[in-house]
Protein backbone atom coordinates (compact mmCIF):
# COMPACT_ATOMS: atom_id res chain seq x y z
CA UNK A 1 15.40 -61.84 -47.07
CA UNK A 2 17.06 -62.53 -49.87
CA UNK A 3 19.36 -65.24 -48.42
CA UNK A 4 16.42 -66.93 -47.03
CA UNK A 5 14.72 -67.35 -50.91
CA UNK A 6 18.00 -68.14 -52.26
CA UNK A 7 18.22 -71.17 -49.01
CA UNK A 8 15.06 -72.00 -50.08
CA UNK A 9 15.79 -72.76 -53.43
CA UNK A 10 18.53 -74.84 -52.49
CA UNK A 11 16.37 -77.08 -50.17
CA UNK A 12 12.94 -76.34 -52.04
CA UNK A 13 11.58 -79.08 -49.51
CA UNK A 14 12.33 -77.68 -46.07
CA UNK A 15 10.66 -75.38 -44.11
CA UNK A 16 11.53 -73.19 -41.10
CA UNK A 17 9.40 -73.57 -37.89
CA UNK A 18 11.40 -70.77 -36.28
CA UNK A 19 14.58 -69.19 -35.74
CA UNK A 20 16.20 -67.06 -33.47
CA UNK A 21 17.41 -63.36 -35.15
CA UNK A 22 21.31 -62.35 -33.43
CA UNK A 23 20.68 -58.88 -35.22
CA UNK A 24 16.92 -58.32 -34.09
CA UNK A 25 17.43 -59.85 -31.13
CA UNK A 26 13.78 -61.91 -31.22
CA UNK A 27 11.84 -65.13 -32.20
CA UNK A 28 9.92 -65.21 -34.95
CA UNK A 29 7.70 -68.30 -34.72
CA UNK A 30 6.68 -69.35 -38.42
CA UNK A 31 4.04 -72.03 -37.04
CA UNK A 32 2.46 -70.40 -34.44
CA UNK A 33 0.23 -68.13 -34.43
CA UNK A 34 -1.17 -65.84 -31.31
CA UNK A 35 -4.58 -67.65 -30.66
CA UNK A 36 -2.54 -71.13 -30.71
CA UNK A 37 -0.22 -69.77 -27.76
CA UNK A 38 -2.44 -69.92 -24.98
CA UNK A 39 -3.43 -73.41 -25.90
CA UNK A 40 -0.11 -74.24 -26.65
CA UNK A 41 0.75 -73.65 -23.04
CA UNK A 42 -2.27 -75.25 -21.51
CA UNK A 43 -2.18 -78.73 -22.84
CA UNK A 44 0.96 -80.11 -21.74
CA UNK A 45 0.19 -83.54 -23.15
CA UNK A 46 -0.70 -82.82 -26.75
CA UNK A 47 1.76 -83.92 -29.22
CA UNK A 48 1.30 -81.87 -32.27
CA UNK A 49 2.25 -79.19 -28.47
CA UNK A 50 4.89 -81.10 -27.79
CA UNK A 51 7.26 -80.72 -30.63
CA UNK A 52 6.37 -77.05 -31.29
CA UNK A 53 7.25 -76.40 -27.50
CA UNK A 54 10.38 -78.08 -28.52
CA UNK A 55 10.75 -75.84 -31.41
CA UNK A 56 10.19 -72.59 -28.86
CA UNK A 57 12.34 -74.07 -26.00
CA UNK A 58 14.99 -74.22 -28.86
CA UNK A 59 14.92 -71.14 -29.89
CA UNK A 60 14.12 -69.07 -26.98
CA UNK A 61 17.80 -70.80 -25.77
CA UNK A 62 19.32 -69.18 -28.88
CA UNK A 63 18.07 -65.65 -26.86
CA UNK A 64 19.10 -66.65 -23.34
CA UNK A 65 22.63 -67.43 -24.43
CA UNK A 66 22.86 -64.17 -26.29
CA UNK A 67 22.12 -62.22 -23.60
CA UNK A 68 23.56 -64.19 -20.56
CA UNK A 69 27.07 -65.63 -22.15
CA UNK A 70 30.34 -63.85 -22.03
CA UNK A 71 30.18 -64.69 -25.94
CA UNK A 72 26.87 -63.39 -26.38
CA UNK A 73 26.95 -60.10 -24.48
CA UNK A 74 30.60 -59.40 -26.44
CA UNK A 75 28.69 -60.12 -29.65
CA UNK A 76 26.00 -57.40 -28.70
CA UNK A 77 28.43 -55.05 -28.05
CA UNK A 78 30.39 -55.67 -31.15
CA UNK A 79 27.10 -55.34 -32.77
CA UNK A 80 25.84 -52.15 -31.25
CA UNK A 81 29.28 -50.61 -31.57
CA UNK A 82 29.41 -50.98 -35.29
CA UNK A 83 25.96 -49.22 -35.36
CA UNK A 84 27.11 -46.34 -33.30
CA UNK A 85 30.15 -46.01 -35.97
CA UNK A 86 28.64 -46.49 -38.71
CA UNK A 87 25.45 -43.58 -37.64
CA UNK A 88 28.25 -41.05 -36.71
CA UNK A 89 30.00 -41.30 -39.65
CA UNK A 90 26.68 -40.20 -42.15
């Protein structure tokens, strides 16, 4: 969290919609709430709906190519290795 404030200080006029987490392995959606989703995905033709399904499509791309690239998958099990490692060494 830390990076993130420092990031923001650096560009004090930007703003993240969303971003995918390689570690947590979800979303997080900064601009949309639960109650928007439904509508979100009813009204095709909105455009205010139209640029923050771009901002999910993006993301939730991020996800499928962690978990369905040769890359990705290696990456997960670098990841989950290290953890194993690192908890049987305490």
């Amino acid at each position: 969290m830390e990076y993130l404030e420092a990031l923001r200080k650096t560009f004090p006029n930007t703003s993240t919609l969303a971003y995918y987490s390689s570690i947590g392995q979800h979303v997080m959606l900064n601009n949309i709430n639960e109650e928007e989703l439904p509508q979100l995905l009813g009204d095709i033709l909105s455009v205010e709906n139209i640029k923050k399904k771009k901002t999910i499509t993006h993301e939730l791309k991020h996800w499928k190519d962690q978990h369905t690239t040769l890359s990705g998958i290696y990456s997960l099990i670098l990841f989950y290795n290290a953890i194993n490692i690192r908890l049987k060494n305490d």
